[in-house]
Protein backbone atom coordinates (compact mmCIF):
# COMPACT_ATOMS: atom_id res chain seq x y z
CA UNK A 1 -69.79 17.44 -23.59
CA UNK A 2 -70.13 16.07 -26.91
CA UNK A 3 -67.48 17.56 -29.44
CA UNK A 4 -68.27 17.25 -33.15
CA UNK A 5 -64.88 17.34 -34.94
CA UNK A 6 -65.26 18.02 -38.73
CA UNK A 7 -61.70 17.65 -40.10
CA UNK A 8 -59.84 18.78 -43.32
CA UNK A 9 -60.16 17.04 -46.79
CA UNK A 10 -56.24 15.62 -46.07
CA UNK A 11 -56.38 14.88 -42.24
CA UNK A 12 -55.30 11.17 -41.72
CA UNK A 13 -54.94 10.53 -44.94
CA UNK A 14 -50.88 11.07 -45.47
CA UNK A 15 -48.17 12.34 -43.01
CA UNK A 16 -48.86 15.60 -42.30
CA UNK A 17 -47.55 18.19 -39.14
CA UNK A 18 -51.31 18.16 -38.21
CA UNK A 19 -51.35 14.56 -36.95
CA UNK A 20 -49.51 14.56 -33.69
CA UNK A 21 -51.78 17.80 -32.69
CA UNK A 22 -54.97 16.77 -33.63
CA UNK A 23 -54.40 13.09 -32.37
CA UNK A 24 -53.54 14.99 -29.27
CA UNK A 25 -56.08 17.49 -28.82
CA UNK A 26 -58.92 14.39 -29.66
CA UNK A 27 -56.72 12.09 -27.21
CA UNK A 28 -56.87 14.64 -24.34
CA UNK A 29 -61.05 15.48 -24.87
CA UNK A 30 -61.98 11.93 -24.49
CA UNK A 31 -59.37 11.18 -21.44
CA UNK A 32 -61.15 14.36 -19.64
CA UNK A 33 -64.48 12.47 -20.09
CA UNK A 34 -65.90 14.21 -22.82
CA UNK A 35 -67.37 12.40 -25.97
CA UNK A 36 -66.34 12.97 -29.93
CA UNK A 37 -68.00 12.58 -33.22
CA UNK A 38 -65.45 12.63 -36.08
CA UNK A 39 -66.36 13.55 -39.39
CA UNK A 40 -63.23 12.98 -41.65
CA UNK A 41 -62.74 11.32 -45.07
CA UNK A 42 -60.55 7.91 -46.36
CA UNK A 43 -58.69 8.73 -48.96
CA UNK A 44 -57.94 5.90 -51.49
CA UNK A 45 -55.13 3.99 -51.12
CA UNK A 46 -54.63 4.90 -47.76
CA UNK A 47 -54.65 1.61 -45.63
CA UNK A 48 -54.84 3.72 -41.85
CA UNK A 49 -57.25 6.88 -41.08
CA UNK A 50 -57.81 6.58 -37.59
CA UNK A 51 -54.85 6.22 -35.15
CA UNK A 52 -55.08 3.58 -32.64
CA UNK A 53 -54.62 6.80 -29.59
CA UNK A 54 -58.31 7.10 -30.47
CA UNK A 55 -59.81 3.56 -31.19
CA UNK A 56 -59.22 2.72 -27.68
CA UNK A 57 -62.08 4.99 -26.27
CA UNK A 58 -65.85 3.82 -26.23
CA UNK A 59 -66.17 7.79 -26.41
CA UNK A 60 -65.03 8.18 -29.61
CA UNK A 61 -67.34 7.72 -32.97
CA UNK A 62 -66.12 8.78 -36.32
CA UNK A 63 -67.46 8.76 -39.87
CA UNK A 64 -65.38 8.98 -42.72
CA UNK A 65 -66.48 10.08 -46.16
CA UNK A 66 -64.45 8.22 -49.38
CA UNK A 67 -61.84 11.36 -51.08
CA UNK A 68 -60.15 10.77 -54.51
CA UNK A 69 -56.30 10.93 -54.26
CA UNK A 70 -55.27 14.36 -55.36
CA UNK A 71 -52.04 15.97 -55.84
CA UNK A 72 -51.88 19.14 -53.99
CA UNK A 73 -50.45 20.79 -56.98
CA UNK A 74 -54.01 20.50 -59.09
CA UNK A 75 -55.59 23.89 -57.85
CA UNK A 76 -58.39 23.45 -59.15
CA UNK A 77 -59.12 19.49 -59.08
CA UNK A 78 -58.54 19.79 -55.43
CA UNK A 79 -60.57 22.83 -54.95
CA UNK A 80 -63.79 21.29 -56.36
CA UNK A 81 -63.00 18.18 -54.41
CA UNK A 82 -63.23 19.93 -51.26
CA UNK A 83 -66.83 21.63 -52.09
CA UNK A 84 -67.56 18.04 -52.67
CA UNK A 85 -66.16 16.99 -49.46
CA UNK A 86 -68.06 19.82 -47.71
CA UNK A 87 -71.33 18.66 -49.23
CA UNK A 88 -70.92 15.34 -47.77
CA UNK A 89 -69.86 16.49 -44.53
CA UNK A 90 -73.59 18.35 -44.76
CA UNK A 91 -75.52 14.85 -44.58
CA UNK A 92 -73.19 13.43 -41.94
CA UNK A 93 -73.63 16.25 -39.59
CA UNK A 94 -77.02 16.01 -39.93
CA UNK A 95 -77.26 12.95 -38.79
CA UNK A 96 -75.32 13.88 -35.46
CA UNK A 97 -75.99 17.68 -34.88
CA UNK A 98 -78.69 16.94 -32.23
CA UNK A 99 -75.91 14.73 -30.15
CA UNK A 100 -73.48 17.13 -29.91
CA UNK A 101 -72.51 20.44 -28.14
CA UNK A 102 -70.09 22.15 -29.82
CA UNK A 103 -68.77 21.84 -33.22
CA UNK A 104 -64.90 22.32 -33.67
CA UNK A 105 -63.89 23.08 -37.53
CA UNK A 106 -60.79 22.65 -39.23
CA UNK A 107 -59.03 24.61 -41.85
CA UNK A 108 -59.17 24.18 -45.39
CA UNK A 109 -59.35 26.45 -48.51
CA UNK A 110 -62.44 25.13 -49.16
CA UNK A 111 -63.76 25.89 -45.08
CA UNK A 112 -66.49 28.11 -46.02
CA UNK A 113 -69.03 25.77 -47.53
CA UNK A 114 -68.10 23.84 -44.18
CA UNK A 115 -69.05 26.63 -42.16
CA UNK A 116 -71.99 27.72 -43.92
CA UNK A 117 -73.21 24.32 -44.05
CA UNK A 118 -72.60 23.77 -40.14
CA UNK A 119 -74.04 27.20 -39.43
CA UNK A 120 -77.44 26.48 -41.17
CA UNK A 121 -77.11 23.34 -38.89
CA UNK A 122 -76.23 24.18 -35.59
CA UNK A 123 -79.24 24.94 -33.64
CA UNK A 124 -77.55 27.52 -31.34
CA UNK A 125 -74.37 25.51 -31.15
CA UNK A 126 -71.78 27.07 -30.82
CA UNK A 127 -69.08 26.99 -34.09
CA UNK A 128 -64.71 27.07 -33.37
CA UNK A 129 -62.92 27.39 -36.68
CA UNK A 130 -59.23 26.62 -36.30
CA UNK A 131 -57.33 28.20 -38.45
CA UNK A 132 -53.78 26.86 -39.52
CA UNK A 133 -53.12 28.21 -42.83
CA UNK A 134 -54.64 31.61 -43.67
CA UNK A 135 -56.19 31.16 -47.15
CA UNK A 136 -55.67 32.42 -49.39
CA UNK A 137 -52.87 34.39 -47.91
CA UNK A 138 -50.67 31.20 -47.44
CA UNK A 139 -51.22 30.81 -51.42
CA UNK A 140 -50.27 33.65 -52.43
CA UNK A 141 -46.95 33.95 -50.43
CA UNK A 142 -45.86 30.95 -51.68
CA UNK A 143 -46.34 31.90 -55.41
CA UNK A 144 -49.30 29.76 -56.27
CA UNK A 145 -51.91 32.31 -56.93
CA UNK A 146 -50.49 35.09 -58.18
CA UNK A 147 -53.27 36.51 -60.27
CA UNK A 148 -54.90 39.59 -58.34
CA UNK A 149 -58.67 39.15 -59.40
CA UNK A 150 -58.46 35.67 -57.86
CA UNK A 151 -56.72 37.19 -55.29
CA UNK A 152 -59.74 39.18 -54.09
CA UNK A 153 -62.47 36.79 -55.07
CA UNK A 154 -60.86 34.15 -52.68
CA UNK A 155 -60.17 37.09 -49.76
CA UNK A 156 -64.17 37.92 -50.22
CA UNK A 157 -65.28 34.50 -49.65
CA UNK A 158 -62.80 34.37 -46.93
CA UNK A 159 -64.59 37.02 -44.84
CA UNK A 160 -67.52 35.20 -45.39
CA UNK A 161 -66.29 32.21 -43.92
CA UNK A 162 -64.87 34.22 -40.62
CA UNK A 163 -68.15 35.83 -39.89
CA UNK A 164 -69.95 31.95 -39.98
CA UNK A 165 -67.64 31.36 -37.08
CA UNK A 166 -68.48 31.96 -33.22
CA UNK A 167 -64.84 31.84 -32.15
CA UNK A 168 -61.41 31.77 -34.33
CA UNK A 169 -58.80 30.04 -33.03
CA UNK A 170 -55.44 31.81 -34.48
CA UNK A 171 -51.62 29.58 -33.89
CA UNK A 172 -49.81 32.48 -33.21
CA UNK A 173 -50.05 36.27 -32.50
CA UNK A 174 -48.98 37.45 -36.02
CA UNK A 175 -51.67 35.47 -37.65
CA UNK A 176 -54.12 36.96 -34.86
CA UNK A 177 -52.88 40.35 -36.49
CA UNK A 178 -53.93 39.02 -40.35
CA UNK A 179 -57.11 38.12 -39.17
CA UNK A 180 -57.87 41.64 -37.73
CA UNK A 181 -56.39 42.98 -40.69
CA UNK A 182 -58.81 41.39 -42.65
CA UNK A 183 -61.93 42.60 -40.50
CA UNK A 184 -62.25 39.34 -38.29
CA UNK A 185 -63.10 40.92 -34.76
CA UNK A 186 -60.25 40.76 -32.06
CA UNK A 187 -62.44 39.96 -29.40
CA UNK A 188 -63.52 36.77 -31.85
CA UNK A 189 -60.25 35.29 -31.74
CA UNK A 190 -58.02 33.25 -29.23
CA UNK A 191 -54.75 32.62 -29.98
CA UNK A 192 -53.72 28.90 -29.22
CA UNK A 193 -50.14 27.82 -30.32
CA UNK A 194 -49.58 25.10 -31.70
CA UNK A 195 -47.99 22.38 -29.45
CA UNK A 196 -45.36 19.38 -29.18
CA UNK A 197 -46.05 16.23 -27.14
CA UNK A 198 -44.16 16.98 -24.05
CA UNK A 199 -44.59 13.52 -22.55
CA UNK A 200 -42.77 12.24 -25.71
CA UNK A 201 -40.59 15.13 -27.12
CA UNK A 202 -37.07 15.54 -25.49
CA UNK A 203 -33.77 15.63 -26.38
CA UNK A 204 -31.82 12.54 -27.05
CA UNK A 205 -27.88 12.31 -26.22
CA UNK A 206 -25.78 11.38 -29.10
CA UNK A 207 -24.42 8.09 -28.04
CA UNK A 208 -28.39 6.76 -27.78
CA UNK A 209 -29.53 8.94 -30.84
CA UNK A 210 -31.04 6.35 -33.68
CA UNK A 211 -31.49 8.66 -36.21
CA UNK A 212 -27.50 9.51 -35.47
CA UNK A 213 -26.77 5.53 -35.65
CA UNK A 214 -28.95 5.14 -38.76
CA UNK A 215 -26.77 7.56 -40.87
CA UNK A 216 -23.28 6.73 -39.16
CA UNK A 217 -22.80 10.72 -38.19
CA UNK A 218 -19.41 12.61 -36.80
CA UNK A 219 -19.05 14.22 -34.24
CA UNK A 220 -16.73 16.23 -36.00
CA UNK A 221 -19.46 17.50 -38.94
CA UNK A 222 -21.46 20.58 -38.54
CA UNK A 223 -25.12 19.47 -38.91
CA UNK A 224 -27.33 22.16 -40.70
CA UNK A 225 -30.64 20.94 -40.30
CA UNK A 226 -34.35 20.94 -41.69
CA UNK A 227 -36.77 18.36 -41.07
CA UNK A 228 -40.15 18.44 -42.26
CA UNK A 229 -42.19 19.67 -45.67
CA UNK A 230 -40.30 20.80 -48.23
CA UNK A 231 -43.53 22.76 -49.53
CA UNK A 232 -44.06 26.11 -51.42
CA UNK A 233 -43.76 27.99 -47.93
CA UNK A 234 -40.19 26.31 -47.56
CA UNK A 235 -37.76 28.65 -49.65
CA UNK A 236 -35.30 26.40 -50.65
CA UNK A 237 -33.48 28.99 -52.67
CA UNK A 238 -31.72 30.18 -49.36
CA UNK A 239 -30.36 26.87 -48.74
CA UNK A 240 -29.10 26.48 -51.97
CA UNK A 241 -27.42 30.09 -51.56
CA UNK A 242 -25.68 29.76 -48.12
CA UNK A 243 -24.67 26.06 -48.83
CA UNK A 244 -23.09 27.05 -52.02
CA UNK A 245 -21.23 30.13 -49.89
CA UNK A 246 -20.22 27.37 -47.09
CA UNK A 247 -19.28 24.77 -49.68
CA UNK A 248 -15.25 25.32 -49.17
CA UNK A 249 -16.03 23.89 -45.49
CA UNK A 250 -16.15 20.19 -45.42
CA UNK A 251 -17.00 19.76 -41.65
CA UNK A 252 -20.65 22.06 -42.42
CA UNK A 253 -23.12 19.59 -43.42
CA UNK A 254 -26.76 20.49 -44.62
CA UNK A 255 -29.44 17.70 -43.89
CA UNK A 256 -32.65 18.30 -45.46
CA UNK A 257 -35.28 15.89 -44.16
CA UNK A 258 -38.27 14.93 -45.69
CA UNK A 259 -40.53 15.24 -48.46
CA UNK A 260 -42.83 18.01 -50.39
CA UNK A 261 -43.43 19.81 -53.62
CA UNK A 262 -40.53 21.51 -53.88
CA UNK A 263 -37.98 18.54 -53.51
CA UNK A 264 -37.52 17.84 -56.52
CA UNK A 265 -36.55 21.11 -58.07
CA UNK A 266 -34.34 21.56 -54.72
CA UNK A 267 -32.44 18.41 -55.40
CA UNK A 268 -32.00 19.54 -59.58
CA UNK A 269 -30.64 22.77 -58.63
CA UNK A 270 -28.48 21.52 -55.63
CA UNK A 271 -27.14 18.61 -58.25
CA UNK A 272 -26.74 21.00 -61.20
CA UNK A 273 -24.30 23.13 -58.74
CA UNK A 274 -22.34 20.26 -57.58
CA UNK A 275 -23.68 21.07 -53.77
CA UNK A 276 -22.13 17.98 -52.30
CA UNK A 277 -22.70 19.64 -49.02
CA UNK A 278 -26.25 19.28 -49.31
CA UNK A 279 -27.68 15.75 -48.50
CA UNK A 280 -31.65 14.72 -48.86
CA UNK A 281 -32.94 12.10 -46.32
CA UNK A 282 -36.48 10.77 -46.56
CA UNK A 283 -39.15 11.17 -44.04
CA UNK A 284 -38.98 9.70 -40.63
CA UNK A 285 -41.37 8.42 -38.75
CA UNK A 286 -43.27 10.18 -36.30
CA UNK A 287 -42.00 8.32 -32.92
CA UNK A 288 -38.40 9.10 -34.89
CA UNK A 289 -39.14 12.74 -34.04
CA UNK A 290 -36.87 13.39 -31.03
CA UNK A 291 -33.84 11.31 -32.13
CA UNK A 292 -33.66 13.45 -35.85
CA UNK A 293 -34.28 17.14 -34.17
CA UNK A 294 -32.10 16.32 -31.55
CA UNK A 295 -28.92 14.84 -34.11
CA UNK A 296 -28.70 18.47 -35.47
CA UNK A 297 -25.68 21.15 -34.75
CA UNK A 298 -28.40 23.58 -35.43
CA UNK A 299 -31.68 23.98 -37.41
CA UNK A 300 -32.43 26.17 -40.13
CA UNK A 301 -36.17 27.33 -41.13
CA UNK A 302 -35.97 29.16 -44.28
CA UNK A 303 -39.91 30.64 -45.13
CA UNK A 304 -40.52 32.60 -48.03
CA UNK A 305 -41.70 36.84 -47.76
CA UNK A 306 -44.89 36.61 -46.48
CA UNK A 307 -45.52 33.34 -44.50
CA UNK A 308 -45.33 34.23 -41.45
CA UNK A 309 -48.98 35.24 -40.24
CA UNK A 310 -50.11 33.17 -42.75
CA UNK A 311 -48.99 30.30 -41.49
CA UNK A 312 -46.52 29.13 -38.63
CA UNK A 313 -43.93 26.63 -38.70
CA UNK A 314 -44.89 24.05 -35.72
CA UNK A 315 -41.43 23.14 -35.50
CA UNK A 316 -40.21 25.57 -33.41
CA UNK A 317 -41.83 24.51 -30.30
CA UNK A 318 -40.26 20.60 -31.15
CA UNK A 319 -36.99 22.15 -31.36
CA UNK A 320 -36.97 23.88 -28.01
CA UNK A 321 -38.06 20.85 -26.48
CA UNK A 322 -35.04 19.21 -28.05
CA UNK A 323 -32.86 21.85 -26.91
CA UNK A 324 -31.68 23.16 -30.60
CA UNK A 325 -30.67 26.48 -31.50
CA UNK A 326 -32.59 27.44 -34.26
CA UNK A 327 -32.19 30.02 -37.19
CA UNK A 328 -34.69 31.12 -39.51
CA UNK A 329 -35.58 33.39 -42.47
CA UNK A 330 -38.38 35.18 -42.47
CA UNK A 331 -40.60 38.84 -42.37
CA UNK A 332 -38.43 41.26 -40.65
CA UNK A 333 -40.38 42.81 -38.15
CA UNK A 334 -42.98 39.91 -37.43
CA UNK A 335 -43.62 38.92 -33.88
CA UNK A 336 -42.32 35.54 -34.69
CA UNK A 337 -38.53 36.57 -35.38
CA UNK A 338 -38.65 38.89 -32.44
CA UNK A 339 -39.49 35.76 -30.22
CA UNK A 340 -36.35 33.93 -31.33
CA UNK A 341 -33.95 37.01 -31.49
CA UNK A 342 -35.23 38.86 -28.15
CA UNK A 343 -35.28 35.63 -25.93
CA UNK A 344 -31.70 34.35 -27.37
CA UNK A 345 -33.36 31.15 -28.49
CA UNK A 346 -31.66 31.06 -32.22
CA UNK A 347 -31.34 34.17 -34.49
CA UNK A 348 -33.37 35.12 -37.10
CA UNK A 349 -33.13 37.57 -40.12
CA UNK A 350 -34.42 38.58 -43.59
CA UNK A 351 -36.20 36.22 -46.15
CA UNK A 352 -33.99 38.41 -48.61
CA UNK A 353 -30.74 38.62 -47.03
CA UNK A 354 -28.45 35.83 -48.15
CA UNK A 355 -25.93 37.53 -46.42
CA UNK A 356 -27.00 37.37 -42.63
CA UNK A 357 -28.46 33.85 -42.98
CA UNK A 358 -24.94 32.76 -43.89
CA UNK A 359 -23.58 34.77 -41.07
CA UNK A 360 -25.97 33.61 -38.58
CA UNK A 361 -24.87 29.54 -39.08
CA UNK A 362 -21.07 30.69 -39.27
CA UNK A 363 -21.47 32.44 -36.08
CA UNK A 364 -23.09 28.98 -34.33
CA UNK A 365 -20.68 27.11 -36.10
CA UNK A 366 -17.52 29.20 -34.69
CA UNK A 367 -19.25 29.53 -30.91
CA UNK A 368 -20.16 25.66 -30.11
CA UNK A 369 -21.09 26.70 -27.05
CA UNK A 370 -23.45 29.06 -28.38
CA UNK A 371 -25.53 26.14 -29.62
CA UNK A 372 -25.77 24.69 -26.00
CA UNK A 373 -27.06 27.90 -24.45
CA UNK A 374 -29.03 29.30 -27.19
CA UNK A 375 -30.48 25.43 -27.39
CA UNK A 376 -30.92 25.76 -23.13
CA UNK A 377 -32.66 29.01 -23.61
CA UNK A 378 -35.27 28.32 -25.65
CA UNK A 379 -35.99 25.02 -23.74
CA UNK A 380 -36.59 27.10 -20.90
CA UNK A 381 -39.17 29.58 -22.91
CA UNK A 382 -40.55 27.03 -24.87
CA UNK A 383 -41.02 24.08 -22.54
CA UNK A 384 -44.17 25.95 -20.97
CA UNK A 385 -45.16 28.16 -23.73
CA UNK A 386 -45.61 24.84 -26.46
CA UNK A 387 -46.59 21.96 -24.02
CA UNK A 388 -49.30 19.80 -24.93
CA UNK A 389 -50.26 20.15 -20.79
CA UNK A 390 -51.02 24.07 -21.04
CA UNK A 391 -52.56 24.55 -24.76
CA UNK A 392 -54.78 21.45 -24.27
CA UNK A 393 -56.14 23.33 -21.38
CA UNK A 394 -56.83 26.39 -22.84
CA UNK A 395 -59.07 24.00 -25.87
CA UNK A 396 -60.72 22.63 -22.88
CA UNK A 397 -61.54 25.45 -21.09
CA UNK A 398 -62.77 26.76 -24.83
CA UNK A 399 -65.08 23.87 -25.56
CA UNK A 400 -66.27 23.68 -21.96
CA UNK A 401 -67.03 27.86 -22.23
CA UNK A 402 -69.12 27.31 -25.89
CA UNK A 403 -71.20 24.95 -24.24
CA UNK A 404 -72.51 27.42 -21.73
């Protein structure tokens, strides 16, 4: 099997959560013997596209089409960009489209000139669309696009790009519920979740923890934790609100790890209400992964109303394999929250209620060995459910199926 690849206008380019499972997922196609043809883009400035995982194989061919830098911030810059990109993606699959078997689409907000460019292409070949973000859901829950006329204009064009699609892969089972929701057919879509590398994600003891070592931590603190993209999805707002209720408590420490659009404003408002509790670490690096999820006391995942089947925080899985309790803010009633509340692996409430958030910490903070078990609990629901082992499987099976 040949699999043509056609990647995102921003994969490779800059650290990203989609670079461990896409490295992965490529990694794992070529080790079963299969063959891929990358189509991705070099964006300027950027010195490394392709990871070495995926140099190594004589299997592997990529070509990668030249991107301007752009800020994720300009809209509309970035939107016409990505037609752009799409149209150039056109005359490199044409080139390749009679090698290959399958053709295996990322998301983007700009997928559907992908799609309908690959589906004037394909010759019977059979088209996955990946979806990671729902667009232009994702958007509008995190307040950038909240005028309603664009707001259906982008849905329409959505639906367009779902029926250029053979199969939909969804990351979780409340996004598989959007996509019906928005007329996609169930038996269209497969949920896959979204995994961590289990040959290389584990917990790390304290005494051998770099990340611990690098920022001298006590045993005696309270670690609060979040570590990734501090993007519109992430609602710092909460933080700020139960740090500023916990502030009297000098043993609770909140680490927020990591970089995003939000930052900024996040470290103003934190600074402009004295939040010494509060303290901002860069980015890590990715083989830094285990040592900083497992330094936490306990991890905190604050998403805004409205992310959740939009889009799914990949850090869960990482967490269990780390052993961390976890609590989180989001839709009350989503499938996601009753995962972490019904199996006891962290608790999670309201994206509106200050209140229980801050209740849900103190109570992990006043039962230590509620962070153990609650940690041990979702390691032992998580371990199977998010290994790279079982969800690379089901993609194989997948690819080896569309070929048929």
């Amino acid at each position: 099997m040949n699999l043509i690849y056609i990647a995102s206008l921003d994969f490779y380019t800059k650290p990203n959560p989609s670079f461990h499972l896409m490295t992965t997922m490529l990694e794992d196609v070529l080790s079963a013997g299969h063959s891929v043809s990358l189509i991705g883009c070099a964006e300027n400035g950027v010195d490394k596209h392709i990871p070495d995982e995926l140099e190594k194989f004589d299997t592997f061919k990529y070509s990668l089409i030249d991107v301007p830098n752009v800020k994720k911030s300009a809209f509309v810059k970035r939107y016409i960009e990505g037609i752009k990109y799409s149209w150039k993606v056109k005359k490199e699959l044409k080139k390749i489209i009679d090698d290959g078997d399958v053709i295996f689409v990322q998301s983007s907000p700009t997928v559907l000139y992908t799609l309908l460019f690959a589906k004037k292409q394909a010759k019977n070949k059979k088209i996955i669309y990946n979806v990671q973000d729902m667009f232009p859901g994702s958007s509008i829950a995190s307040g950038v696009m909240n005028q309603k006329w664009m707001q259906k204009v982008f849905f329409m064009l959505q639906k367009i790009a779902y029926k250029n699609a053979d199969v939909i892969t969804a990351i979780s089972d409340d996004m598989k519920d959007k996509l019906v929701e928005q007329g996609v057919p169930e038996n269209k879509i497969k949920v896959i979740v979204n995994w961590f590398d289990d040959k290389s994600v584990h917990q790390v003891k304290w005494d051998e923890n770099r990340f611990v070592k690098k920022y001298n931590m006590s045993k005696d603190k309270f670690y609060i934790q979040y570590a990734g993209t501090m993007g519109y999805v992430f609602d710092y707002k909460m933080v700020i609100e139960v740090a500023r209720c916990l502030t009297h408590n000098e043993k609770i420490v909140f680490q927020m790890i990591g970089e995003g659009s939000q930052k900024q404003a996040f470290m103003d408002e934190a600074k402009s209400l004295e939040l010494d509790n509060i303290q901002f670490l860069p980015l890590e690096s990715q083989d830094m992964v285990s040592d900083v999820y497992s330094a936490c006391s306990v991890c905190f995942i604050p998403l805004k109303k409205g992310v959740i089947g939009n889009s799914v925080p990949s850090k869960a899985g990482l967490l269990m394999a780390c052993k961390k309790a976890i609590v989180t803010s989001a839709d009350k009633g989503s499938k996601y929250c009753a995962m972490i509340n019904d199996n006891l692996i962290g608790k999670a409430v309201s994206s509106d209620n200050f209140d229980d958030a801050i209740n849900a910490l103190t109570y992990f903070y006043n039962n230590r060995e509620k962070c153990i078990e609650y940690g041990e609990n979702g390691y032992n629901y998580g371990h199977d459910l998010y290994s790279r082992d079982r969800n690379m499987k089901e993609y194989l099976s997948l690819f080896e199926n569309c070929c048929e």
